[in-house]
C-alpha atoms as a PDB file:
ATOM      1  CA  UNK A   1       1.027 -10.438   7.127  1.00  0.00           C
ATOM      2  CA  UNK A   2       3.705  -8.273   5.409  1.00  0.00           C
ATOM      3  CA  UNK A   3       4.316  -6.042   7.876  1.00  0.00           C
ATOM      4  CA  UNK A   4       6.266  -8.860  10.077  1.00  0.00           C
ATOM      5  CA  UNK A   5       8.212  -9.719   7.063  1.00  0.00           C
ATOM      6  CA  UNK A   6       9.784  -6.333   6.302  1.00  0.00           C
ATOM      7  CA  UNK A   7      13.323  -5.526   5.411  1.00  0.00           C
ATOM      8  CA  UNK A   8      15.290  -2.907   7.069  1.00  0.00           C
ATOM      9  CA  UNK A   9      14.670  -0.613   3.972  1.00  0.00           C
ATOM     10  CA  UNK A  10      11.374  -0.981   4.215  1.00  0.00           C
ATOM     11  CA  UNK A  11      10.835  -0.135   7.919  1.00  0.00           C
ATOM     12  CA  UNK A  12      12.891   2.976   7.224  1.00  0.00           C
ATOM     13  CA  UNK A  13      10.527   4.274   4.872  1.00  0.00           C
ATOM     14  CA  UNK A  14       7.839   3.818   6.904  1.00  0.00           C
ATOM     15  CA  UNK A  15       9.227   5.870   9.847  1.00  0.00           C
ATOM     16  CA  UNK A  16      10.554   8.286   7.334  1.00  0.00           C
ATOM     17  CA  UNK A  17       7.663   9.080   5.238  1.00  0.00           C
ATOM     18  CA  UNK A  18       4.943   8.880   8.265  1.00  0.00           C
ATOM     19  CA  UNK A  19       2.943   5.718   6.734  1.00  0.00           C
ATOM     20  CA  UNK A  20       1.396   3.948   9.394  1.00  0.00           C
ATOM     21  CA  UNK A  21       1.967  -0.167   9.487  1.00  0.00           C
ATOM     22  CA  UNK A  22      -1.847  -0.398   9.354  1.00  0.00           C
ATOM     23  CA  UNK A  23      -1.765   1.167   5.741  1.00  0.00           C
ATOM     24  CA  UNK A  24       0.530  -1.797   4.449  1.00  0.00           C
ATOM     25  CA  UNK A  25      -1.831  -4.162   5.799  1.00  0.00           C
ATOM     26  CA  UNK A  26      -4.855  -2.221   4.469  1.00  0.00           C
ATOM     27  CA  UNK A  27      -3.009  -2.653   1.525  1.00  0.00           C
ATOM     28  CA  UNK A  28      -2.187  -5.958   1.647  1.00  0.00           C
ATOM     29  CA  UNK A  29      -5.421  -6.744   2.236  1.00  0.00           C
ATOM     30  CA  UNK A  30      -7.674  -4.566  -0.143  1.00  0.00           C
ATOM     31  CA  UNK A  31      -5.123  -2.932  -2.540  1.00  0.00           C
ATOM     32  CA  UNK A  32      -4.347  -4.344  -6.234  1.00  0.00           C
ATOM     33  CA  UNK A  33      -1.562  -5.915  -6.993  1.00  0.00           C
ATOM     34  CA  UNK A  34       0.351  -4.954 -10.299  1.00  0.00           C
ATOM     35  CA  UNK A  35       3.588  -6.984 -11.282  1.00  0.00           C
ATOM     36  CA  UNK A  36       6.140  -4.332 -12.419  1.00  0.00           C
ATOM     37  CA  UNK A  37       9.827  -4.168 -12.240  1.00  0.00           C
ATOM     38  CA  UNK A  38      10.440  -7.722 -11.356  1.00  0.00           C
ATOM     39  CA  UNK A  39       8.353  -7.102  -8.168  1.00  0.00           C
ATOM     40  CA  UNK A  40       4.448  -6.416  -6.784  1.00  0.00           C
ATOM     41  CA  UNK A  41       3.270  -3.423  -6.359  1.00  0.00           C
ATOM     42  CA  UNK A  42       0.390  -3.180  -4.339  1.00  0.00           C
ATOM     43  CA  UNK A  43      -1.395   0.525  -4.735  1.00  0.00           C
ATOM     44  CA  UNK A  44      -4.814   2.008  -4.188  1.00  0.00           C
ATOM     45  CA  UNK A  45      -6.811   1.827  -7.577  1.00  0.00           C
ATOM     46  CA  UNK A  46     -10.873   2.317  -8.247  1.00  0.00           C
ATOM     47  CA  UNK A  47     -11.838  -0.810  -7.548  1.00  0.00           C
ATOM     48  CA  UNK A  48      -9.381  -1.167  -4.017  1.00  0.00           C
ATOM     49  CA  UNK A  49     -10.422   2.387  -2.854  1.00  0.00           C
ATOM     50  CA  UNK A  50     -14.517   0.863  -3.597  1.00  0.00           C
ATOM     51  CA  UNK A  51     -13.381  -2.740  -1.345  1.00  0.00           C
ATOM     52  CA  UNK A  52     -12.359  -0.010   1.231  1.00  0.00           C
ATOM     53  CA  UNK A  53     -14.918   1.836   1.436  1.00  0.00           C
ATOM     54  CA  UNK A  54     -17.337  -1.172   1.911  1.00  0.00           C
ATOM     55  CA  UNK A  55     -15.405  -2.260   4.703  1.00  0.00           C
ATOM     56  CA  UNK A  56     -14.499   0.851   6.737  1.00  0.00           C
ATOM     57  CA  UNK A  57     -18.416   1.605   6.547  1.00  0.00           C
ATOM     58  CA  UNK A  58     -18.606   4.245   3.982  1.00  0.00           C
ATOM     59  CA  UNK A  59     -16.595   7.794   2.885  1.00  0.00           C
ATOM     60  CA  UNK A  60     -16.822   9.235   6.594  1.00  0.00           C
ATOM     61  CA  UNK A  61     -14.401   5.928   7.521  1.00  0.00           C
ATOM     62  CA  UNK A  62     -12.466   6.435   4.248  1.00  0.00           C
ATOM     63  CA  UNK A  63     -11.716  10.123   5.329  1.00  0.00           C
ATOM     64  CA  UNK A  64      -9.766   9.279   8.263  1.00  0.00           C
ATOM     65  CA  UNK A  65      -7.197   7.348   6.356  1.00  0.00           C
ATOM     66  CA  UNK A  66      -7.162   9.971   3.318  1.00  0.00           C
ATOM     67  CA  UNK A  67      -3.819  10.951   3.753  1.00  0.00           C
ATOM     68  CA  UNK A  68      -2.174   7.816   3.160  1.00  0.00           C
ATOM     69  CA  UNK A  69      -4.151   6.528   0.223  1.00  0.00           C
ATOM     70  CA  UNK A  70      -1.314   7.551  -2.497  1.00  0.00           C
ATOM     71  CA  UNK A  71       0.483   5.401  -0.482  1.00  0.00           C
ATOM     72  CA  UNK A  72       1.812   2.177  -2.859  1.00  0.00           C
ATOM     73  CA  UNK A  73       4.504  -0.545  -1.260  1.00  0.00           C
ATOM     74  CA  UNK A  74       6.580  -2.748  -3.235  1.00  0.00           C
ATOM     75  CA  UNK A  75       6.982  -6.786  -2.603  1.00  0.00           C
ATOM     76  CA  UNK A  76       9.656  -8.486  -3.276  1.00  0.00           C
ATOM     77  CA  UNK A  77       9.391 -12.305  -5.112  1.00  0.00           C
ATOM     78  CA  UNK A  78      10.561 -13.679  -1.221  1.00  0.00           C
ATOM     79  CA  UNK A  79       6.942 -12.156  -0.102  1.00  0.00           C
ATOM     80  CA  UNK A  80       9.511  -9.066   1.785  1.00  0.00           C
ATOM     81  CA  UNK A  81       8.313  -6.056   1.797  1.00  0.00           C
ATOM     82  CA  UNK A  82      10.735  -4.147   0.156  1.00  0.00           C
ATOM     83  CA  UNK A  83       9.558  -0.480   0.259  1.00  0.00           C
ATOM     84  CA  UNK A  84       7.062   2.110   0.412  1.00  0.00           C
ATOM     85  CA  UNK A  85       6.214   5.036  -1.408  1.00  0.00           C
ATOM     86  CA  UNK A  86       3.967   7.921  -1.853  1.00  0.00           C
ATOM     87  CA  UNK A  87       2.895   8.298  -5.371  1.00  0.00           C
ATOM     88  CA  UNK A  88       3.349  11.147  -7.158  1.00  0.00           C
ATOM     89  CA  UNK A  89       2.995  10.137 -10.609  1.00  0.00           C
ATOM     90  CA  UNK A  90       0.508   7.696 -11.961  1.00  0.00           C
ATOM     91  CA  UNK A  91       0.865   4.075 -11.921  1.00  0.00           C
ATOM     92  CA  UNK A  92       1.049   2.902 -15.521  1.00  0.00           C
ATOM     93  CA  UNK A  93       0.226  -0.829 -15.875  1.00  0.00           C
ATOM     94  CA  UNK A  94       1.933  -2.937 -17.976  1.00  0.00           C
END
């Protein structure tokens, strides 16, 4: 799990920006992964936000974690997690 691998950075941002741990591992676990900047970049898309919803049991379960699903985190190529972000802009891909 990423979230026993993080840097000092990354643990930071978490405390800083309010993201729960259990977000990175929801994203680790359902999110896409886009290679961008040398790094992964795991975010919410269609298809991730669809995965979740299937497993939390519908929208009523995908409601209580609403608030952190512009949430993306970036791993580094040591499998670190290096950061985490709210999105404001769009992710382009590649």
């Amino acid at each position: 799990m990423i979230a026993s691998t993080m840097t000092l950075h990354a643990k930071e941002r978490l405390q800083q920006r309010a993201i729960p741990p259990l977000v990175v591992g929801l994203l680790e676990t359902f999110g896409t992964s886009i290679r961008s900047s040398g790094a992964e970049h795991l975010v919410f898309d269609k298809s991730a936000l669809r995965r979740l919803r299937r497993h939390l049991g519908g929208e009523r379960g995908l409601r209580v974690i609403s608030p952190w699903l512009d949430v993306s985190a970036v791993i580094g190529d040591g499998g670190h997690l290096v950061t985490v972000t709210h999105r404001t802009r769009r992710f382009r891909r590649p």
